[in-house]
C-alpha atoms as a PDB file:
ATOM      1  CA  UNK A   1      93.409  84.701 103.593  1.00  0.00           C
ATOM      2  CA  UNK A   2      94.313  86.508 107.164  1.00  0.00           C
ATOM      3  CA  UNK A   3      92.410  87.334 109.357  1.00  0.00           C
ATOM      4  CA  UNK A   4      91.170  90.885 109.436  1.00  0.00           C
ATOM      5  CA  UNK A   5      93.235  93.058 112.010  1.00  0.00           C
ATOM      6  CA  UNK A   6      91.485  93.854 115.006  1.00  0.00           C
ATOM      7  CA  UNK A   7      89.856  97.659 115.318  1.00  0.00           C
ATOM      8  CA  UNK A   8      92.788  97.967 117.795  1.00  0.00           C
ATOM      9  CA  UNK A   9      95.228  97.371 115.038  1.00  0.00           C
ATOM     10  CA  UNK A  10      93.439  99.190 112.477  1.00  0.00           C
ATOM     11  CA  UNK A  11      93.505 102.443 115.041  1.00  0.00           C
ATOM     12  CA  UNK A  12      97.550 102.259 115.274  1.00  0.00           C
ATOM     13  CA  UNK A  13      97.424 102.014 111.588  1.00  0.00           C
ATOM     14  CA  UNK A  14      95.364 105.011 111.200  1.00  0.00           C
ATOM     15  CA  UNK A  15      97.917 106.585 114.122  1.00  0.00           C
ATOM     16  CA  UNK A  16     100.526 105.865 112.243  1.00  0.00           C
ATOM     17  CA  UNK A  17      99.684 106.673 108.960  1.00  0.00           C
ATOM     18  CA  UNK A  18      98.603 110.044 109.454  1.00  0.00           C
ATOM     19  CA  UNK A  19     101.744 110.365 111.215  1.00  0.00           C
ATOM     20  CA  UNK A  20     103.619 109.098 108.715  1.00  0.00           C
ATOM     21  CA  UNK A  21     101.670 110.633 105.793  1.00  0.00           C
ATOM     22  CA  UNK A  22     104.158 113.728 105.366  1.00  0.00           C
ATOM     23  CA  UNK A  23     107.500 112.019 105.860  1.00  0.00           C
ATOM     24  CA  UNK A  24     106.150 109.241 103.680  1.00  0.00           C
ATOM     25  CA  UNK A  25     105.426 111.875 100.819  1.00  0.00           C
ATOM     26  CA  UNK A  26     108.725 113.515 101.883  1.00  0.00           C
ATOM     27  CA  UNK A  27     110.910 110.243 101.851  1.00  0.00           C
ATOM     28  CA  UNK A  28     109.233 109.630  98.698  1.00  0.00           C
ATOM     29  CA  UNK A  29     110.248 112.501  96.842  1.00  0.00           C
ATOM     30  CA  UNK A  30     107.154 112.839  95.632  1.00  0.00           C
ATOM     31  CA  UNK A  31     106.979 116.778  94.631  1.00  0.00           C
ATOM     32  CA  UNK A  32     103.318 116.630  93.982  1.00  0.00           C
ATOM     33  CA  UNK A  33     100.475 113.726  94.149  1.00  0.00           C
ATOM     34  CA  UNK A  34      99.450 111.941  91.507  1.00  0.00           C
ATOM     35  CA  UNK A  35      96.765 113.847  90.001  1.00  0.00           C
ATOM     36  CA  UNK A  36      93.111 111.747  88.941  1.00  0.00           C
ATOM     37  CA  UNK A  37      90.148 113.110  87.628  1.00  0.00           C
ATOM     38  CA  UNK A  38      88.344 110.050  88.686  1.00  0.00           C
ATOM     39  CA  UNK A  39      90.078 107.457  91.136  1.00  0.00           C
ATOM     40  CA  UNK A  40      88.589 103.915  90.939  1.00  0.00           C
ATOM     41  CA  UNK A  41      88.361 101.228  93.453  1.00  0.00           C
ATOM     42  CA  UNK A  42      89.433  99.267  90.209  1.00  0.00           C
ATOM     43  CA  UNK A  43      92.384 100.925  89.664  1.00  0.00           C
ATOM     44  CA  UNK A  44      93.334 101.211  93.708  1.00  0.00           C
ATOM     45  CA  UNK A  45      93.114  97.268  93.615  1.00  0.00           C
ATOM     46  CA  UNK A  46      95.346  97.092  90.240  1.00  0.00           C
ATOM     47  CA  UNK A  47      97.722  98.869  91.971  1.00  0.00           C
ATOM     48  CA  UNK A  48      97.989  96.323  94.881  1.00  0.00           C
ATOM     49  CA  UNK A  49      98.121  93.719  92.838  1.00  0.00           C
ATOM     50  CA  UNK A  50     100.496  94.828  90.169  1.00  0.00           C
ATOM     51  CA  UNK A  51     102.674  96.879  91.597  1.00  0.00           C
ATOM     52  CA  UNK A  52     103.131  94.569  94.925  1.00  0.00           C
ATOM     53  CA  UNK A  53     107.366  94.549  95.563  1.00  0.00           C
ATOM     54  CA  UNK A  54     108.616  91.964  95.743  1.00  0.00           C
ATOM     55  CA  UNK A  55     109.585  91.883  99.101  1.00  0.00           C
ATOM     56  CA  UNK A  56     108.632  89.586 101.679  1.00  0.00           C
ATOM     57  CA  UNK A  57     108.145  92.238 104.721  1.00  0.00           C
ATOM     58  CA  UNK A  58     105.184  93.139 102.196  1.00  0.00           C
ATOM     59  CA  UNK A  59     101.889  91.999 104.131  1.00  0.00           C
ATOM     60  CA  UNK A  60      98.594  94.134 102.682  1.00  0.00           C
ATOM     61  CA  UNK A  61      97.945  96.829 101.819  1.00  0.00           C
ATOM     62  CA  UNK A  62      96.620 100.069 103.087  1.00  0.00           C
ATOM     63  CA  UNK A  63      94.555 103.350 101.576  1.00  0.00           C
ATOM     64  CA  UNK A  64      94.413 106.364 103.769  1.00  0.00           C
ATOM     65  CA  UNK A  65      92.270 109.708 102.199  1.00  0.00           C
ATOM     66  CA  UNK A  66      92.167 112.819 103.196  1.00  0.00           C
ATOM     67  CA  UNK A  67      88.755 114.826 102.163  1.00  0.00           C
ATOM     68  CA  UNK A  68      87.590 118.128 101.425  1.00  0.00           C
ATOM     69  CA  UNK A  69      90.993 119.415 100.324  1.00  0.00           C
ATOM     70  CA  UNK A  70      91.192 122.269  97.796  1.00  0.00           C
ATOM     71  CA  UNK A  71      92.429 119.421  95.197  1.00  0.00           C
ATOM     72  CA  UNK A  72      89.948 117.076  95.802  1.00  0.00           C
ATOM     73  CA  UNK A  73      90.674 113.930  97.826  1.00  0.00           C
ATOM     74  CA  UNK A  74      94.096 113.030  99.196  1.00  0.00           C
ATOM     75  CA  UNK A  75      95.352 109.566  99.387  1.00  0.00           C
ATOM     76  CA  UNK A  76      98.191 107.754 100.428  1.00  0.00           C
ATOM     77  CA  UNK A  77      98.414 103.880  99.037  1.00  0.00           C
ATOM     78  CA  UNK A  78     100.831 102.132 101.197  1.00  0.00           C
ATOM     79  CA  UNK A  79     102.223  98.619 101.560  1.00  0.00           C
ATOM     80  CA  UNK A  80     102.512  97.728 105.216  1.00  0.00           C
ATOM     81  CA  UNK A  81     103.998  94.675 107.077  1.00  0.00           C
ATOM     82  CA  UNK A  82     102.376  91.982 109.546  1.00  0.00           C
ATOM     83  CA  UNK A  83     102.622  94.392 112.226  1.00  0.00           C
ATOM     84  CA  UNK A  84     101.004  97.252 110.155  1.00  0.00           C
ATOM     85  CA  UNK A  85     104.078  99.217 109.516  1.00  0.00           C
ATOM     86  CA  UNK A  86     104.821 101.040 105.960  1.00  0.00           C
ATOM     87  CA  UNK A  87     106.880  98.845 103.960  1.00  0.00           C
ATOM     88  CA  UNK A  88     110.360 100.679 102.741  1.00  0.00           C
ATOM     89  CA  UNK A  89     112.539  99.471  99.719  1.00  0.00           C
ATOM     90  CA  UNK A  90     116.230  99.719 100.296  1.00  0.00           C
ATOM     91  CA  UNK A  91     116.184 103.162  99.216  1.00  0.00           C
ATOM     92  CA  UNK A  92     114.401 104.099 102.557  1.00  0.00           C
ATOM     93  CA  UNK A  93     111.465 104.973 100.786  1.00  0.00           C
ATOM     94  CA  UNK A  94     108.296 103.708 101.437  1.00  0.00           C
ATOM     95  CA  UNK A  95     106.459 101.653  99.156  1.00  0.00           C
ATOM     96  CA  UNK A  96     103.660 103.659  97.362  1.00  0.00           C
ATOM     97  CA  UNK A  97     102.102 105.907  95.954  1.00  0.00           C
ATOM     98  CA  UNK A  98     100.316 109.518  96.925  1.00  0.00           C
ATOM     99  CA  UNK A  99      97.426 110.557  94.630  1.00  0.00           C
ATOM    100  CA  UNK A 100      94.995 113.957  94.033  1.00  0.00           C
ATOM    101  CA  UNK A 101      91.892 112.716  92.983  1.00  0.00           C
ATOM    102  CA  UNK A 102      88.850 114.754  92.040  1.00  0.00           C
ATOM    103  CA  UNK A 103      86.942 112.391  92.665  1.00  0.00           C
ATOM    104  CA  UNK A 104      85.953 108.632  93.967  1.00  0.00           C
ATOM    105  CA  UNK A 105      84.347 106.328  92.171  1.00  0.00           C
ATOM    106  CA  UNK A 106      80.912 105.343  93.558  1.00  0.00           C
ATOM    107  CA  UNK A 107      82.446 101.751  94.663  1.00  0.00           C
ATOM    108  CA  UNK A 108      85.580 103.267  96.351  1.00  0.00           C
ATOM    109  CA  UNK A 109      83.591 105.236  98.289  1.00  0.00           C
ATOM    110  CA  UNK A 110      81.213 102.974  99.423  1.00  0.00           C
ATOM    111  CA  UNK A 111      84.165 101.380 100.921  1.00  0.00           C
ATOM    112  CA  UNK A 112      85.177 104.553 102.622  1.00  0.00           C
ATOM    113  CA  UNK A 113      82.091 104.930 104.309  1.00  0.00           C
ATOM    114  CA  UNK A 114      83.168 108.175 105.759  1.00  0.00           C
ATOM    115  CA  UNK A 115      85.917 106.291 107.053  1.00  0.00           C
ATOM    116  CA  UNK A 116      90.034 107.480 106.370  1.00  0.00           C
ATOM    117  CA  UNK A 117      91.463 104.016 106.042  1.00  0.00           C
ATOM    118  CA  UNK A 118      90.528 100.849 104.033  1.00  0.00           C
ATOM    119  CA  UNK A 119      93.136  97.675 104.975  1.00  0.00           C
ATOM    120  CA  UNK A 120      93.400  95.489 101.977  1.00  0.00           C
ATOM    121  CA  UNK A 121      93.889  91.542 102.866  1.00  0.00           C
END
């Protein structure tokens, strides 16, 4: 295992991430998230795991939420590179997903803390 970026690094992720959050969902095509009643820390690490491309710019992993939205929670699950950069397939999209979730699981958000972004080694 990696080391865990630095709080510097995690910051420019954040930065970039929330800049990135609309043109991701945009480049995505995406027309709406996908929509959860209840989203699991179980099923975010499923999706890392499973659904990794294969595609060696493909470092970790990275969730960023958005709370107290009319929908419930918004989320962006992104693959990222070394230097903490969304991963895109050929296509130009980036590799992901965006979700709706109602709500957390208890574990998930624990993790979140009150925090926007978890970086997944």
């Amino acid at each position: 295992m990696t080391e865990p970026p630095s709080p510097d690094a995690l910051e420019a992720i954040a930065a970039l991430l929330r800049l990135l959050g609309g043109v991701a969902i945009k480049k995505a095509q995406v027309p709406r998230p996908i929509a959860w009643d209840l989203l699991t820390f179980d099923e975010i690490i499923r999706y890392f795991v499973d659904e990794r491309p294969d595609d060696p710019q493909v470092h970790h992993g990275a969730l960023l939420t958005r709370h107290g939205l009319p929908m419930g929670v918004l989320c962006l699950q992104l693959f990222v590179d070394q230097e903490n950069k969304p991963c895109l397939a050929p296509s130009g999209s980036p590799y992901g997903r965006v979700m709706a979730a109602k709500q957390l699981d208890r574990e998930l958000e624990g993790m979140l803390a009150g925090k926007e972004l978890i970086i997944f080694e």
